[in-house]
PDB file of N, CA and C in Angstrom:
ATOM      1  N   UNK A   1      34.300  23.772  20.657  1.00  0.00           N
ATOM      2  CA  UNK A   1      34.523  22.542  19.912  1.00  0.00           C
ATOM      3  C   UNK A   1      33.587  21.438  20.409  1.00  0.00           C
ATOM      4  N   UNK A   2      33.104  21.952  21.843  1.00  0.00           N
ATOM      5  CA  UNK A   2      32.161  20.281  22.215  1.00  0.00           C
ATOM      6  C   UNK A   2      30.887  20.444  21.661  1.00  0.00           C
ATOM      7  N   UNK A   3      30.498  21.864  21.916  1.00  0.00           N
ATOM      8  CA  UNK A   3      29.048  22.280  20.987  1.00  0.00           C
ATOM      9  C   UNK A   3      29.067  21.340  20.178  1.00  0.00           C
ATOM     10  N   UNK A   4      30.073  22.039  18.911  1.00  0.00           N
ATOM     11  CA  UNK A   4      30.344  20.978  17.498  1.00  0.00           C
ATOM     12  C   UNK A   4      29.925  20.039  17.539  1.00  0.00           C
ATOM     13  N   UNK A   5      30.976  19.128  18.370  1.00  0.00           N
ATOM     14  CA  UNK A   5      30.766  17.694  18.112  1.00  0.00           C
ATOM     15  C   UNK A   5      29.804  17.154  18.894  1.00  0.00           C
ATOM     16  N   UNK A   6      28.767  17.844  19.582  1.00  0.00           N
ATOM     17  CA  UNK A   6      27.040  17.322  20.677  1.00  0.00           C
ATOM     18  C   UNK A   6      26.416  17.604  19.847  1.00  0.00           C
ATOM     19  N   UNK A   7      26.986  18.748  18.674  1.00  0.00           N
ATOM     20  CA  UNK A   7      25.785  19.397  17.809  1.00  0.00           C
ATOM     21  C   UNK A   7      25.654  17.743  16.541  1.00  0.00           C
ATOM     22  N   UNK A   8      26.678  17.505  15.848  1.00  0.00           N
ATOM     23  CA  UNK A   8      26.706  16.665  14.752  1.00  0.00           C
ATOM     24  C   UNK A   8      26.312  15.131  15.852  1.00  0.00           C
ATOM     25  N   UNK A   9      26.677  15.172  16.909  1.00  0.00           N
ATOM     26  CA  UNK A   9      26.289  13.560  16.963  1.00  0.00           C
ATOM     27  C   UNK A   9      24.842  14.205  17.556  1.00  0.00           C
ATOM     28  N   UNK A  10      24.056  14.355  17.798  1.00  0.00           N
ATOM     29  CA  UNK A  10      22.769  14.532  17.963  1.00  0.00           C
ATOM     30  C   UNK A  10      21.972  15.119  16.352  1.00  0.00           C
ATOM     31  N   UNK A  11      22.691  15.501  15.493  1.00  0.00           N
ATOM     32  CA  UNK A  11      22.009  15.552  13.958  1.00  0.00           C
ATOM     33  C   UNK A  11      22.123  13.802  13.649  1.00  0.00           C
ATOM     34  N   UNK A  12      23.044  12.694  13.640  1.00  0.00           N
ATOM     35  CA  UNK A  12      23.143  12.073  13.359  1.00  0.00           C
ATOM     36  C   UNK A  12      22.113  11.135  14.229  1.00  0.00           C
ATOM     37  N   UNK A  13      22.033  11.345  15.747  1.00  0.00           N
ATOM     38  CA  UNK A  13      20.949  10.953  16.611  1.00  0.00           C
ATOM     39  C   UNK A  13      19.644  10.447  15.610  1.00  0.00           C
ATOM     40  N   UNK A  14      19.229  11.966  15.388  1.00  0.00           N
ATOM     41  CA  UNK A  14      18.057  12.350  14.819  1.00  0.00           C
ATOM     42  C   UNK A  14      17.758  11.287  13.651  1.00  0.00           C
ATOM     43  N   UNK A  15      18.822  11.640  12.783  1.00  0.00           N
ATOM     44  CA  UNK A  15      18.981  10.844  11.289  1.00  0.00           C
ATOM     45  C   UNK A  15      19.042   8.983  11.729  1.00  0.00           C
ATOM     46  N   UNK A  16      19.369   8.931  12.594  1.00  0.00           N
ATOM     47  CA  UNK A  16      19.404   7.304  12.646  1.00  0.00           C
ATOM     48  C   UNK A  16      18.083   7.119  13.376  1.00  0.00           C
ATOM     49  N   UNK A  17      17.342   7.879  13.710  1.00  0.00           N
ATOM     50  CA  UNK A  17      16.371   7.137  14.498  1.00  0.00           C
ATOM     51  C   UNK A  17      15.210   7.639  13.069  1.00  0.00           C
ATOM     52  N   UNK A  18      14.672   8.523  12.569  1.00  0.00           N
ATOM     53  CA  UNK A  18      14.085   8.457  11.125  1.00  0.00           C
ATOM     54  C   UNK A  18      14.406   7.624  10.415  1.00  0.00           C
ATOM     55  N   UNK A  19      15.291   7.010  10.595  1.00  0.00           N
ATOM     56  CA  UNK A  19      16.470   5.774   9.492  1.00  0.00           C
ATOM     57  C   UNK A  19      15.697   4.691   9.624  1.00  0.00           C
ATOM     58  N   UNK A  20      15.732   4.381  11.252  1.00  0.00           N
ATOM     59  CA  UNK A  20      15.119   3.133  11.854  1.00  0.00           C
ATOM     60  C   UNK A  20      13.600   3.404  11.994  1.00  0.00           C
ATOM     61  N   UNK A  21      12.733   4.676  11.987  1.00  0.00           N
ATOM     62  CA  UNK A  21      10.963   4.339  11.901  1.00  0.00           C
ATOM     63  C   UNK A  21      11.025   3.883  10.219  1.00  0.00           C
ATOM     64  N   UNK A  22      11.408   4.905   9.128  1.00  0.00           N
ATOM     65  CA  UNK A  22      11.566   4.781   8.149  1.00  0.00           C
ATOM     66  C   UNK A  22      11.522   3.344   7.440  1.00  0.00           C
ATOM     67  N   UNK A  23      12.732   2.486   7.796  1.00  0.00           N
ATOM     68  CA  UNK A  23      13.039   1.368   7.694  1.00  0.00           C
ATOM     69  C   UNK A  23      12.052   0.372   8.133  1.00  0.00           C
ATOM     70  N   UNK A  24      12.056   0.425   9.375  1.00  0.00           N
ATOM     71  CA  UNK A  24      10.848  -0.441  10.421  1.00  0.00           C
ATOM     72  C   UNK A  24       9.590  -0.373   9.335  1.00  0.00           C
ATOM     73  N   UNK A  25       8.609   0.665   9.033  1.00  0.00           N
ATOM     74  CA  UNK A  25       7.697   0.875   8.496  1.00  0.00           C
ATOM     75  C   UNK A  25       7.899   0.060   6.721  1.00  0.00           C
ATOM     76  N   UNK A  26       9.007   0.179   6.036  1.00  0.00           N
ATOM     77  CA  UNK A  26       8.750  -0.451   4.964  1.00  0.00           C
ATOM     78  C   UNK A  26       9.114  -1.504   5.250  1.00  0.00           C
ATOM     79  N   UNK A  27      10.534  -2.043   6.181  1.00  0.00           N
ATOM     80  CA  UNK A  27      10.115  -3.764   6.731  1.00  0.00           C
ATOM     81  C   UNK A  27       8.832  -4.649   6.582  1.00  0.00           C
ATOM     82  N   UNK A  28       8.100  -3.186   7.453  1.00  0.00           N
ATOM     83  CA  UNK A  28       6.417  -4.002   7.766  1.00  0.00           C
ATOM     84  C   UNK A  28       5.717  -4.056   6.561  1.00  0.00           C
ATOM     85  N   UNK A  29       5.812  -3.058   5.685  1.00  0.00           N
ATOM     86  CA  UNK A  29       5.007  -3.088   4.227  1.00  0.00           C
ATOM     87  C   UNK A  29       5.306  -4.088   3.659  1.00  0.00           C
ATOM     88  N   UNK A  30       6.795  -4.341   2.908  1.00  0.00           N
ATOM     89  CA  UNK A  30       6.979  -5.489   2.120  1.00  0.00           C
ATOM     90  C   UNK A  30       6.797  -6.634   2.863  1.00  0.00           C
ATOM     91  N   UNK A  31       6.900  -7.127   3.912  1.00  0.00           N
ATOM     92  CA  UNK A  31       6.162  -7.952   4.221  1.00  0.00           C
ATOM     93  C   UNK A  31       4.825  -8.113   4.377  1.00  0.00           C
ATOM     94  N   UNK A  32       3.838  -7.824   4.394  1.00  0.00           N
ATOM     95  CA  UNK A  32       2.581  -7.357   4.131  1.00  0.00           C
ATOM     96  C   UNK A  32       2.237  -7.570   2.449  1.00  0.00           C
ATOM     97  N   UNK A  33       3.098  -6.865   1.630  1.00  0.00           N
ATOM     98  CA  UNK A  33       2.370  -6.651   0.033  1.00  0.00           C
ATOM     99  C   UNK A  33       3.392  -7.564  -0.724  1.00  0.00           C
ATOM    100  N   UNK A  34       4.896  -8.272  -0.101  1.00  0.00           N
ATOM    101  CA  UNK A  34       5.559  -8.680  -1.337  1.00  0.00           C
ATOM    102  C   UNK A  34       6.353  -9.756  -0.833  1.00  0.00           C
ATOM    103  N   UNK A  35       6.617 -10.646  -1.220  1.00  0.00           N
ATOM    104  CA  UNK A  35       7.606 -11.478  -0.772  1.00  0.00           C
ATOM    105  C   UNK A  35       9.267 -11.644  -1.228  1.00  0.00           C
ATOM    106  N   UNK A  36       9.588 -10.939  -1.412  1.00  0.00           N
ATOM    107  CA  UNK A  36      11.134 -10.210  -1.947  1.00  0.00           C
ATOM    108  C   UNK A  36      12.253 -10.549  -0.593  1.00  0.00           C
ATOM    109  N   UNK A  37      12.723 -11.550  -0.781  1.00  0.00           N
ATOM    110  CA  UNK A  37      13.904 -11.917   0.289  1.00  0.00           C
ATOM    111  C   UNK A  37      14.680 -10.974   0.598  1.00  0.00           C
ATOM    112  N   UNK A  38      15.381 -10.962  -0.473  1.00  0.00           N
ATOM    113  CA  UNK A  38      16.542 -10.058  -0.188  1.00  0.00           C
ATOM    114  C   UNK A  38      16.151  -8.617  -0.200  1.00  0.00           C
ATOM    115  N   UNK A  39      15.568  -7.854  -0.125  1.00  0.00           N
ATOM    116  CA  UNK A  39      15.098  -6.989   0.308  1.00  0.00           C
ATOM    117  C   UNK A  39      14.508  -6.210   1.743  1.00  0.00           C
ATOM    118  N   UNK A  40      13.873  -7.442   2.393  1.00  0.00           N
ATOM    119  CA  UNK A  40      13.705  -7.874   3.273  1.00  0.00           C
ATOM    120  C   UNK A  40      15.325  -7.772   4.166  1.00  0.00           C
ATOM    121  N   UNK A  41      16.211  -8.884   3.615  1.00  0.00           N
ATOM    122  CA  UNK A  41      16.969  -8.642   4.377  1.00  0.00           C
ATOM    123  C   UNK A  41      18.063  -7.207   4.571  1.00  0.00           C
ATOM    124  N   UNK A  42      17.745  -6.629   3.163  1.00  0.00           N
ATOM    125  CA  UNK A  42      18.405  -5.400   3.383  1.00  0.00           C
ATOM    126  C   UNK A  42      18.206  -4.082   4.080  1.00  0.00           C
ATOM    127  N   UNK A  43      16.576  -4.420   4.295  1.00  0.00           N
ATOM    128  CA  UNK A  43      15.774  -3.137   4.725  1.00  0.00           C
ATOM    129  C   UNK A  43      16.459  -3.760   6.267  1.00  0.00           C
ATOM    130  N   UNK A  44      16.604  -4.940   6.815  1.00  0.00           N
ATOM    131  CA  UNK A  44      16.460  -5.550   8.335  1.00  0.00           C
ATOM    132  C   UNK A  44      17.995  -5.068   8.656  1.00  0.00           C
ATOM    133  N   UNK A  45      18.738  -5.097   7.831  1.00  0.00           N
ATOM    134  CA  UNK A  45      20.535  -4.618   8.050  1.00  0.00           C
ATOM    135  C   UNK A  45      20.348  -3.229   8.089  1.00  0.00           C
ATOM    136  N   UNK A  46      19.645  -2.306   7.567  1.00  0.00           N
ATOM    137  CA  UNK A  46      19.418  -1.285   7.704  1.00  0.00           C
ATOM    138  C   UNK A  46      18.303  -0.672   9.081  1.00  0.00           C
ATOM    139  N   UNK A  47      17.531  -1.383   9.465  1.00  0.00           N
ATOM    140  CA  UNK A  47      16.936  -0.972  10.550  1.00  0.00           C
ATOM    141  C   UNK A  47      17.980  -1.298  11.949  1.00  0.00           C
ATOM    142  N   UNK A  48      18.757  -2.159  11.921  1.00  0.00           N
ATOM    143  CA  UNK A  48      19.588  -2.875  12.780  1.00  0.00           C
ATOM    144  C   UNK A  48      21.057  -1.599  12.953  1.00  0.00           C
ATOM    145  N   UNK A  49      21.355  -1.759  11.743  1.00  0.00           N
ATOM    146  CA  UNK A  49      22.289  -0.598  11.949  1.00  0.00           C
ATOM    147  C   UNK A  49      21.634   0.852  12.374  1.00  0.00           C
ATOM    148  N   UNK A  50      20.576   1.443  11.776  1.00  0.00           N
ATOM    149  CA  UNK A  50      20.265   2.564  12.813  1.00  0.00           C
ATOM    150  C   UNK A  50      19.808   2.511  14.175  1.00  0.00           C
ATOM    151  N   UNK A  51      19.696   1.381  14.910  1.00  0.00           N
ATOM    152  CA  UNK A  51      18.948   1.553  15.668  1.00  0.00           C
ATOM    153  C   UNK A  51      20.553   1.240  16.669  1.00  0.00           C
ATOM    154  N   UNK A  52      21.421   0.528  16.397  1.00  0.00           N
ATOM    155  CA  UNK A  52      22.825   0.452  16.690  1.00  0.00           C
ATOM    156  C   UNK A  52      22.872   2.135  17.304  1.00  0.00           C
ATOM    157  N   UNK A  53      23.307   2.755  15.605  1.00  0.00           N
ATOM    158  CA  UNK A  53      23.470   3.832  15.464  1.00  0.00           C
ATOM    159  C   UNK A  53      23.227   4.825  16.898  1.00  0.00           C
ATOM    160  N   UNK A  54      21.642   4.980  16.739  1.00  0.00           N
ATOM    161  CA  UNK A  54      20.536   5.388  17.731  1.00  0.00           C
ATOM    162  C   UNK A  54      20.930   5.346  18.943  1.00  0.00           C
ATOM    163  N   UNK A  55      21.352   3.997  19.549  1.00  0.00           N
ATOM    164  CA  UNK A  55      21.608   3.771  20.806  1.00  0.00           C
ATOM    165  C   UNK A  55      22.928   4.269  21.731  1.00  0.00           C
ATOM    166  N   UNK A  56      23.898   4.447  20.178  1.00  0.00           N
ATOM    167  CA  UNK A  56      25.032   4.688  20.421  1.00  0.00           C
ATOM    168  C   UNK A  56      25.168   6.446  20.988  1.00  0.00           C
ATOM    169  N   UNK A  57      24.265   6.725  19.856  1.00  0.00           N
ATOM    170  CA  UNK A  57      24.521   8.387  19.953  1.00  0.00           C
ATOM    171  C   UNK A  57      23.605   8.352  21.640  1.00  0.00           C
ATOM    172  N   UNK A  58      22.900   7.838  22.121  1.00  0.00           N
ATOM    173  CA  UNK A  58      22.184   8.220  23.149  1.00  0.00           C
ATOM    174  C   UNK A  58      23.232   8.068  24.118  1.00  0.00           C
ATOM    175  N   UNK A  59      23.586   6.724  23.985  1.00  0.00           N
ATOM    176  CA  UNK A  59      24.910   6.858  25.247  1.00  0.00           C
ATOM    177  C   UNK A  59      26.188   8.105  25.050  1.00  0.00           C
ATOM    178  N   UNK A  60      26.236   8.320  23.879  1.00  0.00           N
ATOM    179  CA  UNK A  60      27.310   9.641  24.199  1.00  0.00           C
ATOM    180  C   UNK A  60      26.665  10.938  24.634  1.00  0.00           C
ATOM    181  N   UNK A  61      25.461  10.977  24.627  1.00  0.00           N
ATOM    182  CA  UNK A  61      24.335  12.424  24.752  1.00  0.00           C
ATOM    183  C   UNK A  61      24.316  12.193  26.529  1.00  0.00           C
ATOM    184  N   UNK A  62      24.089  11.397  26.557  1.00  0.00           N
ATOM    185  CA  UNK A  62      23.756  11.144  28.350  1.00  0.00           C
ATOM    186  C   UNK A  62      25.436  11.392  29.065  1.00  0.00           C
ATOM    187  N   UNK A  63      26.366  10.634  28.574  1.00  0.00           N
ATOM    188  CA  UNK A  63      27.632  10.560  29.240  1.00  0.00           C
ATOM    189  C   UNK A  63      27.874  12.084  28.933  1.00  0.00           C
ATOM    190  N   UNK A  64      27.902  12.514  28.266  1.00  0.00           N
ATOM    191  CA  UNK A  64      27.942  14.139  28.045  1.00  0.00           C
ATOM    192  C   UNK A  64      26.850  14.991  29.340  1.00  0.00           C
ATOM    193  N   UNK A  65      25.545  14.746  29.537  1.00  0.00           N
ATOM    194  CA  UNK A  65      24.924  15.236  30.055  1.00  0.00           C
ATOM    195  C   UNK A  65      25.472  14.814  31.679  1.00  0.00           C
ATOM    196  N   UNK A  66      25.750  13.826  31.777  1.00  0.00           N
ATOM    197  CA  UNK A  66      26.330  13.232  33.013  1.00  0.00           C
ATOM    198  C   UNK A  66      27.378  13.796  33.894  1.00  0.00           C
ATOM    199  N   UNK A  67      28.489  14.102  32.587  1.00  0.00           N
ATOM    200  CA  UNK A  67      29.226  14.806  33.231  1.00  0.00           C
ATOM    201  C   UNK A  67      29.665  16.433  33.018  1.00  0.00           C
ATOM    202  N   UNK A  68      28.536  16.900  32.432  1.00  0.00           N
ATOM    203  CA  UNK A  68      28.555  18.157  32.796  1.00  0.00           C
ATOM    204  C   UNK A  68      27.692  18.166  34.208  1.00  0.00           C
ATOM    205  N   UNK A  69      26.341  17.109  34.376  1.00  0.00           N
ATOM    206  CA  UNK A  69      25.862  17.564  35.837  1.00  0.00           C
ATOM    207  C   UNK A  69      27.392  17.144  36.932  1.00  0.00           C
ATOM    208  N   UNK A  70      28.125  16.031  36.642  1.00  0.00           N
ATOM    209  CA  UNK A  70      28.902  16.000  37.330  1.00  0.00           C
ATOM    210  C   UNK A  70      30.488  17.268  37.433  1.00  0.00           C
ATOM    211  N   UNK A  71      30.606  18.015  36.785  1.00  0.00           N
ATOM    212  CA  UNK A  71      31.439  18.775  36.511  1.00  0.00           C
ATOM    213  C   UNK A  71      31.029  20.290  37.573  1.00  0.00           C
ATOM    214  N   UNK A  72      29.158  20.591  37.248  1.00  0.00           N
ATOM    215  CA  UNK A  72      28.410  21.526  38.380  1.00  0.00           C
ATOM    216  C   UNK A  72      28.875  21.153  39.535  1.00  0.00           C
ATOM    217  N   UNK A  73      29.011  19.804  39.917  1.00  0.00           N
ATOM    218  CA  UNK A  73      28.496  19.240  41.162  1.00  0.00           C
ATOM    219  C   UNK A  73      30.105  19.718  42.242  1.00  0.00           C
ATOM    220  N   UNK A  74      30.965  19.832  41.175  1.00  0.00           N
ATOM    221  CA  UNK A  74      32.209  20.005  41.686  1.00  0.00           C
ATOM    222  C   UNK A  74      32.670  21.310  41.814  1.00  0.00           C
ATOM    223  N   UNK A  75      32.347  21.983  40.932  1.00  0.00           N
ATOM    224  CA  UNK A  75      32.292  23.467  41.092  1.00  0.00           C
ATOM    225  C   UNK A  75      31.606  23.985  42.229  1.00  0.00           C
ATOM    226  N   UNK A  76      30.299  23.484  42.321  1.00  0.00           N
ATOM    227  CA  UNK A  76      29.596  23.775  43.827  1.00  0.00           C
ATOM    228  C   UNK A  76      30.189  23.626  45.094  1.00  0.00           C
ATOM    229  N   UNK A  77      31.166  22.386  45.051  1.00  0.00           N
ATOM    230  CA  UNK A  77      31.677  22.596  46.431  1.00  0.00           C
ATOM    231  C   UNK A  77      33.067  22.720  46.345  1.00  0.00           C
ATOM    232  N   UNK A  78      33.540  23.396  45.579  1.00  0.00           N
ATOM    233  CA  UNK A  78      34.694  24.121  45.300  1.00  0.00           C
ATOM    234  C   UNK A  78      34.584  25.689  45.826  1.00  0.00           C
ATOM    235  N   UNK A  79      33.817  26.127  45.288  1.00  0.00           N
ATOM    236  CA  UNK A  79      33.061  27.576  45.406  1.00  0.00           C
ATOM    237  C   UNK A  79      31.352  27.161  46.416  1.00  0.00           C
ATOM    238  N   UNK A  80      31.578  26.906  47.743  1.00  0.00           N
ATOM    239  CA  UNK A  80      30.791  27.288  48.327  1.00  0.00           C
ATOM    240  C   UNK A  80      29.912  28.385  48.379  1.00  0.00           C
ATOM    241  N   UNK A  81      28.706  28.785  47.831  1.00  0.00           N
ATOM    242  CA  UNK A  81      28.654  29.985  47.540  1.00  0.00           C
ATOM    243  C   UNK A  81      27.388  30.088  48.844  1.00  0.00           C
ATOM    244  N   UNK A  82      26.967  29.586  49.858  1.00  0.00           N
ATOM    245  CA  UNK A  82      26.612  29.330  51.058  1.00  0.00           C
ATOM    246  C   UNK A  82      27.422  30.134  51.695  1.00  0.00           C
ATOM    247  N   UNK A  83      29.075  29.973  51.822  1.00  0.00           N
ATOM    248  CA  UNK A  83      29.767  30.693  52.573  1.00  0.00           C
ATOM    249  C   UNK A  83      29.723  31.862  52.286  1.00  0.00           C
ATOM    250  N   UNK A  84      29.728  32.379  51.213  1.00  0.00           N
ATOM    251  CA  UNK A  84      29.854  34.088  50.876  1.00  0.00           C
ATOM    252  C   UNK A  84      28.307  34.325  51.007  1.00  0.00           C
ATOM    253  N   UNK A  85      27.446  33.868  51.088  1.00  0.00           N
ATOM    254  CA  UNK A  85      26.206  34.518  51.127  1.00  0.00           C
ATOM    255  C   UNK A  85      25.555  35.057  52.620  1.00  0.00           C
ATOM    256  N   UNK A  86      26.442  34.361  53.491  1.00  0.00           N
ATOM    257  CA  UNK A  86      26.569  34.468  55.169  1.00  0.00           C
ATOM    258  C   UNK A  86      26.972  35.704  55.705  1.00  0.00           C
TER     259      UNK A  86
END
């Protein structure tokens, strides 16, 4: 079940950070070729929220990665395996 849910929040990772170059890049165009306000501001609510998005999924990818190294770390000196190798 954690697969699962590391698997979908790292698809969503992915998808919010294409969201936010995506976004970023036509930000920069219409400003460049058009002067369209509200557009502007919709593309900017949209780069803002993926990059939210983005940051969010990174902190659950790391706290995940964190404590599986921390989960090894406990197993190791639970199961000394130093002692049986003696």
């Amino acid at each position: 079940m954690r697969k699962i849910i590391s698997f979908f929040i790292s698809v969503i990772f992915f998808v919010s950070f294409f969201v936010c170059v995506i976004c970023a890049i036509s930000l920069f165009l219409f400003s460049i070729f058009n002067h369209w306000f509200v557009n502007k501001l919709e593309l900017l609510d949209l780069v803002l929220v993926a990059t939210i998005t983005y940051l969010v999924c990174i902190l659950i990818l790391l706290s995940g990665l964190l404590s599986k190294s921390e989960k090894k770390r406990k197993i190791r000196k639970t199961y000394n395996m130093d002692f049986y190798w003696r």
